[in-house]
C-alpha atoms as a PDB file:
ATOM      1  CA  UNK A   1      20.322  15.924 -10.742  1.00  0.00           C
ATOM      2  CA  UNK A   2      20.579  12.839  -8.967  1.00  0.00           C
ATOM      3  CA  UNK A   3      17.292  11.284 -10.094  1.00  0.00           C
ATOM      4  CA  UNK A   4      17.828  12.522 -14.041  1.00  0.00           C
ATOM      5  CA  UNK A   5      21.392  10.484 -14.412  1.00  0.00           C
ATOM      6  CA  UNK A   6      19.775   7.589 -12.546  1.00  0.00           C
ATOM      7  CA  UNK A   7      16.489   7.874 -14.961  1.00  0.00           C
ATOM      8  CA  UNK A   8      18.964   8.189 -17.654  1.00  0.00           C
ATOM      9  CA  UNK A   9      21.250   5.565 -16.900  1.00  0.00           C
ATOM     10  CA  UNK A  10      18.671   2.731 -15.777  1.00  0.00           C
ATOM     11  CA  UNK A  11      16.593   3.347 -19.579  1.00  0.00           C
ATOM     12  CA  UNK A  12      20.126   3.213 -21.716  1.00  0.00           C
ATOM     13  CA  UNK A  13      20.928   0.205 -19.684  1.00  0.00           C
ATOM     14  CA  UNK A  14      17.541  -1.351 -20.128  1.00  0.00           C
ATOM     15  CA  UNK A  15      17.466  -0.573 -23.685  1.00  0.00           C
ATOM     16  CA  UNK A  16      19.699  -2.526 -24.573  1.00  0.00           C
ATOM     17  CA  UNK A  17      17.887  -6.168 -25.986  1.00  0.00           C
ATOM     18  CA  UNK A  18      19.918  -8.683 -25.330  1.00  0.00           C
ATOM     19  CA  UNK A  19      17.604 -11.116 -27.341  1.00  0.00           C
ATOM     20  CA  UNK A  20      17.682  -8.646 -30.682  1.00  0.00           C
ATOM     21  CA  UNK A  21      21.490  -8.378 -30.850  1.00  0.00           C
ATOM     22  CA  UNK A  22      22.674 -11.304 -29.805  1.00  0.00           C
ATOM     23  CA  UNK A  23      20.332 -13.446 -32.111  1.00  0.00           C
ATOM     24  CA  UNK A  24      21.355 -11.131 -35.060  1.00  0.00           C
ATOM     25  CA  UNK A  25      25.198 -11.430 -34.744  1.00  0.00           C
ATOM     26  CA  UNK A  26      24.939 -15.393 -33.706  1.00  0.00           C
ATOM     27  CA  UNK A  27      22.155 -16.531 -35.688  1.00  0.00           C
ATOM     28  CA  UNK A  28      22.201 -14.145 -38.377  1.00  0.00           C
ATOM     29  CA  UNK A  29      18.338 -13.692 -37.765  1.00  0.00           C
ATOM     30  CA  UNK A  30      15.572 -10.708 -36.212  1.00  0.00           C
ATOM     31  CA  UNK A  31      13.876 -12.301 -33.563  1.00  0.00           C
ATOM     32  CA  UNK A  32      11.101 -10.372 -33.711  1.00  0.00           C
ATOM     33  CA  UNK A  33      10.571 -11.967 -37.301  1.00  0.00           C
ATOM     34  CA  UNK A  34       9.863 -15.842 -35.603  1.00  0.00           C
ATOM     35  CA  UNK A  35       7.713 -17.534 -33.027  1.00  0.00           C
ATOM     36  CA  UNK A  36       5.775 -14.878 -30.955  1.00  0.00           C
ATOM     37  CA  UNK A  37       7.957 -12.313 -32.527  1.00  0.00           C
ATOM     38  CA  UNK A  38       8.823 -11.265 -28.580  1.00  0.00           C
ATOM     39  CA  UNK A  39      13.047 -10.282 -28.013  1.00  0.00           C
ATOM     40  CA  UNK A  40      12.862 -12.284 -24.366  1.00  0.00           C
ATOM     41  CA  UNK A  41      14.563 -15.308 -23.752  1.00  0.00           C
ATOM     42  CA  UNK A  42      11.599 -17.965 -24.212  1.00  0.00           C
ATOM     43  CA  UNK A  43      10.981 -16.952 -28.094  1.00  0.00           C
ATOM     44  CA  UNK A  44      14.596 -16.690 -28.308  1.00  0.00           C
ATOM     45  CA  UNK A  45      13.988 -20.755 -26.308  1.00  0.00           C
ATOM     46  CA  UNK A  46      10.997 -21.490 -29.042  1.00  0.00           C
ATOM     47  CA  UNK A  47      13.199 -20.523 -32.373  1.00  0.00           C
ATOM     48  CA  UNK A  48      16.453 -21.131 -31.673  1.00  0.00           C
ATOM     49  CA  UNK A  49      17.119 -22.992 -28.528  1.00  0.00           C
ATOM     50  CA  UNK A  50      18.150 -23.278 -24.990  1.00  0.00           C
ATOM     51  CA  UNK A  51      21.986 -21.861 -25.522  1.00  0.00           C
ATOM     52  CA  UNK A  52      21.110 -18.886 -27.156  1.00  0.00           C
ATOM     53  CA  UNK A  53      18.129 -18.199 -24.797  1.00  0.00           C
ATOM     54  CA  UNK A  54      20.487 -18.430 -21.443  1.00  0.00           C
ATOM     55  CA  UNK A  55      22.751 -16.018 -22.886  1.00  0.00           C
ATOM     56  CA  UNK A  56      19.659 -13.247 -23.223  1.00  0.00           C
ATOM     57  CA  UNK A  57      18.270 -14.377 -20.422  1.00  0.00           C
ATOM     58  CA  UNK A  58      22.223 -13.779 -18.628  1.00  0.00           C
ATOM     59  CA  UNK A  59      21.986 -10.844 -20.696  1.00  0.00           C
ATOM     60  CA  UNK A  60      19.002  -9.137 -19.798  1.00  0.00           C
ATOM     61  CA  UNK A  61      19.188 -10.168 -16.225  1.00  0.00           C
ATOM     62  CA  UNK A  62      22.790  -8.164 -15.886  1.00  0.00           C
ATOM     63  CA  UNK A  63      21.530  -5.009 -17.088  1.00  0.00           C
ATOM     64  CA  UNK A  64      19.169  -4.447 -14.050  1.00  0.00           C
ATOM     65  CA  UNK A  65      21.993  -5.440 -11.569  1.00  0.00           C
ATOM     66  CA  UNK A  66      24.444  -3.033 -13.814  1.00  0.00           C
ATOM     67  CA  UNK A  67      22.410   0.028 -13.773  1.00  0.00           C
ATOM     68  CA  UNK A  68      21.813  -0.089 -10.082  1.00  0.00           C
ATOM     69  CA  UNK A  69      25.558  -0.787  -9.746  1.00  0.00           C
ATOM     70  CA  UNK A  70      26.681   1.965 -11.732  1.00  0.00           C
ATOM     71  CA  UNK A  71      23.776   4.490  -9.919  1.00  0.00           C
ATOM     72  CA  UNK A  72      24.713   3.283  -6.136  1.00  0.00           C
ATOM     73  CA  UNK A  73      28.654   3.808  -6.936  1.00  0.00           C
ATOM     74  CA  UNK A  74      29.082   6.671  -9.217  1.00  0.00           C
ATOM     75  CA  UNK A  75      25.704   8.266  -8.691  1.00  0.00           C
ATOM     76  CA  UNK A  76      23.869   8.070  -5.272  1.00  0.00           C
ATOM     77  CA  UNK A  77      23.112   4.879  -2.584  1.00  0.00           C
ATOM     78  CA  UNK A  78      19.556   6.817  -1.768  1.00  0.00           C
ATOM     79  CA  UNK A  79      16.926   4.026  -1.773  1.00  0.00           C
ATOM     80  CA  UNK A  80      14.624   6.678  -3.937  1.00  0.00           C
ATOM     81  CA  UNK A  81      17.417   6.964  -6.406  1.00  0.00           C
ATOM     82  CA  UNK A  82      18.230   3.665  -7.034  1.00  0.00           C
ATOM     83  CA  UNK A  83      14.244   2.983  -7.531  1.00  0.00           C
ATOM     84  CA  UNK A  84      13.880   5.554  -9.867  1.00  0.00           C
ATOM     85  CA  UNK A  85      17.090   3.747 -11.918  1.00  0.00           C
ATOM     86  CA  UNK A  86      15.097   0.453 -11.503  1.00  0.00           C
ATOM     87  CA  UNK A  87      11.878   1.745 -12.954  1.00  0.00           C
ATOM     88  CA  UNK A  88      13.568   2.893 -16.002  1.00  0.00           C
ATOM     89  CA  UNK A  89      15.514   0.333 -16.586  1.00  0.00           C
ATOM     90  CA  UNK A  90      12.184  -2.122 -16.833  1.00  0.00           C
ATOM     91  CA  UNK A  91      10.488   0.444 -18.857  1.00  0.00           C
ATOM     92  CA  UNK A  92      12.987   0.405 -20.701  1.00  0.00           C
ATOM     93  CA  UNK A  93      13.632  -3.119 -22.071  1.00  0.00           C
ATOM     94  CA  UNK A  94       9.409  -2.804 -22.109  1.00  0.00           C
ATOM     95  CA  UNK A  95       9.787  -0.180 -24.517  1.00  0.00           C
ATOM     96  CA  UNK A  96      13.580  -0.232 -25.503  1.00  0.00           C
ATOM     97  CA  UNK A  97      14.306   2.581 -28.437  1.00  0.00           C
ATOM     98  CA  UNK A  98      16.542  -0.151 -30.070  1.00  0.00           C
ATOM     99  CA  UNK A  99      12.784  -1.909 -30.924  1.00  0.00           C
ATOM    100  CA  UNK A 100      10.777   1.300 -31.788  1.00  0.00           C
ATOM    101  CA  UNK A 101       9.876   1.423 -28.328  1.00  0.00           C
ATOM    102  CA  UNK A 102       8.839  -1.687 -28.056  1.00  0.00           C
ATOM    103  CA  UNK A 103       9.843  -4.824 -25.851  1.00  0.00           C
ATOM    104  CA  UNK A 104      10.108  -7.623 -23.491  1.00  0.00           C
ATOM    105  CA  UNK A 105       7.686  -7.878 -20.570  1.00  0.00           C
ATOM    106  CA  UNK A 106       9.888  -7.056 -18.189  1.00  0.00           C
ATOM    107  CA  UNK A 107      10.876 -10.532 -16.207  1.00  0.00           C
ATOM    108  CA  UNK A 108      14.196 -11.066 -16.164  1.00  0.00           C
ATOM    109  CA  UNK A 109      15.370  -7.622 -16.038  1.00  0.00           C
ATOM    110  CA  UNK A 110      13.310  -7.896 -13.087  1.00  0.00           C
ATOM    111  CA  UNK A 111      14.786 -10.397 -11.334  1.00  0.00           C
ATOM    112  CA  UNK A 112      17.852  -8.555 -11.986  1.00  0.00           C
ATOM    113  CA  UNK A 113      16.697  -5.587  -9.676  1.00  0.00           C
ATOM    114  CA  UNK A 114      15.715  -7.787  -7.265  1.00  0.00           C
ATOM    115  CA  UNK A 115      18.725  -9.632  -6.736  1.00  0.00           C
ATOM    116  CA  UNK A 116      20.478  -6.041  -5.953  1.00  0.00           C
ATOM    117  CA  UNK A 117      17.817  -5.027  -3.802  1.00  0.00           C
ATOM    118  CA  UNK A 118      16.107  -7.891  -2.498  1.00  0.00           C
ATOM    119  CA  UNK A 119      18.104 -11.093  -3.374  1.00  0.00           C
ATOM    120  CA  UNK A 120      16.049 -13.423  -0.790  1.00  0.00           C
ATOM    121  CA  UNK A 121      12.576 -12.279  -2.883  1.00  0.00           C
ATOM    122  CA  UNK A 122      14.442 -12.706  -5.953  1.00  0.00           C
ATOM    123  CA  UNK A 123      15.529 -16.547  -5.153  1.00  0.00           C
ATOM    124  CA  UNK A 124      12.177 -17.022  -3.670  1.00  0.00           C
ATOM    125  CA  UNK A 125      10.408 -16.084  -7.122  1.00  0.00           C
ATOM    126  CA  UNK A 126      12.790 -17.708  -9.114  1.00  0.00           C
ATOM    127  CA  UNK A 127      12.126 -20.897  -7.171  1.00  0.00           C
ATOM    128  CA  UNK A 128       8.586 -20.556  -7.596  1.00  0.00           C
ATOM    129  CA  UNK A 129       9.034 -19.677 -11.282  1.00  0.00           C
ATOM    130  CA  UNK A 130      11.305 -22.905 -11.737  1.00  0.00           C
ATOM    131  CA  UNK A 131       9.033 -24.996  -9.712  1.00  0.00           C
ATOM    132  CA  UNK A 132       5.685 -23.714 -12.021  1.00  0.00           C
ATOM    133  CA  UNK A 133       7.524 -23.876 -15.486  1.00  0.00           C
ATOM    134  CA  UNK A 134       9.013 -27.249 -14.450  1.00  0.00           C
ATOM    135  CA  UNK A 135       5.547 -28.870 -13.182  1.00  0.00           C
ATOM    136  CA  UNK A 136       3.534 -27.167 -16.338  1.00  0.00           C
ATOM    137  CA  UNK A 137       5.283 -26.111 -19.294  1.00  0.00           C
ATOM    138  CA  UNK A 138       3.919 -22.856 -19.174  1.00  0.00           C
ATOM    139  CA  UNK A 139       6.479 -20.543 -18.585  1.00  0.00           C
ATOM    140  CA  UNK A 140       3.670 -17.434 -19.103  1.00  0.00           C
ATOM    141  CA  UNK A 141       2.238 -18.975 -16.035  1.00  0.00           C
ATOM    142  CA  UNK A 142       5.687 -19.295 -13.668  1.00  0.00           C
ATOM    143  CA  UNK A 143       6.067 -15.333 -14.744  1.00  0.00           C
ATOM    144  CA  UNK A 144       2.744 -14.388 -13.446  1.00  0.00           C
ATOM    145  CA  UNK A 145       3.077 -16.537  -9.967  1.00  0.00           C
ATOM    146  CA  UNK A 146       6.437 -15.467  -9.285  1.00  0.00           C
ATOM    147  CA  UNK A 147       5.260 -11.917 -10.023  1.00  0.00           C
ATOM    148  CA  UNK A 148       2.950 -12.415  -7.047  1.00  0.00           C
ATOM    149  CA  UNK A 149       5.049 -13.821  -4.717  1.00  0.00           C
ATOM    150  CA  UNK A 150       7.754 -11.230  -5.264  1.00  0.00           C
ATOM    151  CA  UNK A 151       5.721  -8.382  -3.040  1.00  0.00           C
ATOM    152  CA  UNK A 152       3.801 -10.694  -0.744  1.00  0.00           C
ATOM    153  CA  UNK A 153       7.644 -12.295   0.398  1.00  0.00           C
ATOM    154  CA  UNK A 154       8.622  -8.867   0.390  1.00  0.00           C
ATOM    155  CA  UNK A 155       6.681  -7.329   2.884  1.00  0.00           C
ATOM    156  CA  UNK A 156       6.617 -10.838   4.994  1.00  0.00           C
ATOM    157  CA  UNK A 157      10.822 -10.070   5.500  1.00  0.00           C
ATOM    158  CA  UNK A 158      10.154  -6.830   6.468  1.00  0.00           C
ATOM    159  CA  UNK A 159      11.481  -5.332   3.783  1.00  0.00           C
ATOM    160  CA  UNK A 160      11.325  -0.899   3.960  1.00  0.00           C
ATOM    161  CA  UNK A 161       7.597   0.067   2.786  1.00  0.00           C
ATOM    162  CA  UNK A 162       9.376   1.713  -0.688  1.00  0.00           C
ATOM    163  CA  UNK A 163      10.117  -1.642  -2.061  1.00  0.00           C
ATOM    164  CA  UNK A 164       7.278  -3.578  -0.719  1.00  0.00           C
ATOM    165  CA  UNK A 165       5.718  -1.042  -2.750  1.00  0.00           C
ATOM    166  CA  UNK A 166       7.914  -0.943  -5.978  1.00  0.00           C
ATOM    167  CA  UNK A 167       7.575  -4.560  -5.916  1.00  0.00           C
ATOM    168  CA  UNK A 168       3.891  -4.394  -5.784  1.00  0.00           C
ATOM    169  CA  UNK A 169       3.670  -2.193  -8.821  1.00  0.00           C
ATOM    170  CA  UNK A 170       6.462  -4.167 -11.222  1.00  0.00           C
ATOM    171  CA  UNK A 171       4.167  -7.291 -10.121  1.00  0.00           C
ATOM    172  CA  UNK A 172       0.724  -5.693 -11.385  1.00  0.00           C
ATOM    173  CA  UNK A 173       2.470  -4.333 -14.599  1.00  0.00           C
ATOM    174  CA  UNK A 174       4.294  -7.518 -15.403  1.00  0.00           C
ATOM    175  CA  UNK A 175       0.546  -9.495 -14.601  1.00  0.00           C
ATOM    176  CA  UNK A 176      -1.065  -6.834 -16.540  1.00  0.00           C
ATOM    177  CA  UNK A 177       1.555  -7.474 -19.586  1.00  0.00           C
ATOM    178  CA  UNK A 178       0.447 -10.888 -19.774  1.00  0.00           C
ATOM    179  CA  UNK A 179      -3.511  -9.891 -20.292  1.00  0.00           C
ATOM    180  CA  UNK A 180      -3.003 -12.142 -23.592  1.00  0.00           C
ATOM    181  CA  UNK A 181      -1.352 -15.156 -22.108  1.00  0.00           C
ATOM    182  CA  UNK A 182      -3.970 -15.304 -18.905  1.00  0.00           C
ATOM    183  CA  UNK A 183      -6.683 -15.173 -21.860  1.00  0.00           C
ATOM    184  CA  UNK A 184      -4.878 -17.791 -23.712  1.00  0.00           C
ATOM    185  CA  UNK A 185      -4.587 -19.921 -20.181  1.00  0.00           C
ATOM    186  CA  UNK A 186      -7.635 -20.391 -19.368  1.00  0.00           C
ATOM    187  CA  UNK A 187      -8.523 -21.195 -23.289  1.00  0.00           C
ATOM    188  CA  UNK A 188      -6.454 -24.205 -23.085  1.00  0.00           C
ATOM    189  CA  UNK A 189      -4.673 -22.288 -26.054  1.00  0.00           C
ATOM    190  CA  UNK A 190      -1.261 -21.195 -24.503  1.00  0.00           C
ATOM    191  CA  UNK A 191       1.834 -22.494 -25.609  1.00  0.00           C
ATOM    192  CA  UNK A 192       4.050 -24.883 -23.615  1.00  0.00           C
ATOM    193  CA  UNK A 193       7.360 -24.303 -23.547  1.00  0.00           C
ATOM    194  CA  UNK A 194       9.483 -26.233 -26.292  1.00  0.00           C
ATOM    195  CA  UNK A 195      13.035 -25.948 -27.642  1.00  0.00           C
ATOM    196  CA  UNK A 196      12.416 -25.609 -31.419  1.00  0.00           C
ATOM    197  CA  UNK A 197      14.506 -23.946 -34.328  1.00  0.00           C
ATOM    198  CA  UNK A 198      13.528 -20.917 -36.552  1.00  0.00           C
ATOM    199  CA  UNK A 199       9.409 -21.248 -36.320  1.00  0.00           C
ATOM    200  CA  UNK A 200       7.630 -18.392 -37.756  1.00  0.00           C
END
């Protein structure tokens, strides 16, 4: 019973798109209508700028660290509980019922879950993601490196074997989810990032 409430509280949790409602009751606007038509906080960066985009970003970076809070205190502390409320709370902001089932790649509900489990992996991805995105522009690119170095700093602490593992599957499925933006890098056709207002 343990595992269903976690399941079922990690998805509810991660349903919830930070980028759809809080453009629509700000802005007035679906974000899914401009830019890339993505709810994550870099569209939400492209159409309607960098205030707006820290808030989802805030946004869907808490709901990771809620559901595991709410799992580890009211349901179970078991290491295979609280990774079963982490996997469905990425899949679900990847395929959030709000959207249709649809969603964000994953990132910075992530980072969220790593910051409860593993905060030193999480600040050593988020530097590497900072450091990429601030040299290039691409902030596709930061994703995918920082999606690397989550598992290979993982097992390097010594992390337990479960989340070197976890870690190593959220980093192939948030690589895999950028199949189009690798394409597009090494086109010479992906976008940099750049603060703009309601592009479609």
């Amino acid at each position: 019973m343990d595992y269903l409430w976690s399941a079922l509280i990690g998805y509810l949790l991660g349903s919830i798109s930070s980028g759809l409602l809080l453009v629509k009751w700000v802005c007035g606007i679906d974000i899914r209508d401009y830019g890339s038509h993505n709810i994550g906080a870099t569209n939400v960066f492209r159409t309607v700028g960098a205030r707006m985009a820290s808030f989802v970003l805030l946004g869907d970076l808490l709901k990771g660290v809620l559901a595991l809070y709410m799992v580890n205190h009211f349901v179970s502390g078991e290491l295979p509980v609280l990774l079963v409320c982490a996997v469905a709370a990425i899949a679900g902001h990847s395929f959030s019922w709000m959207c249709g089932f649809k969603g964000g790649k994953g990132v910075a509900t992530g980072l969220g879950i790593l910051l409860y489990l593993m905060p030193e992996v999480a600040l050593f991805s988020l530097t590497i993601w900072l450091a990429t995105v601030f040299v290039t522009r691409y902030v596709s690119l930061g994703s995918i490196l920082a999606a690397i170095a989550a598992p290979l700093s993982a097992w390097y602490l010594g992390y337990d074997w479960r989340l070197v593992v976890f870690v190593s599957l959220c980093a192939i499925m948030v690589v895999a989810r950028h199949y189009q933006n690798i394409l597009r890098l090494k086109n010479g056709t992906e976008s940099k990032i750049r603060q703009g207002h309601l592009k479609k």
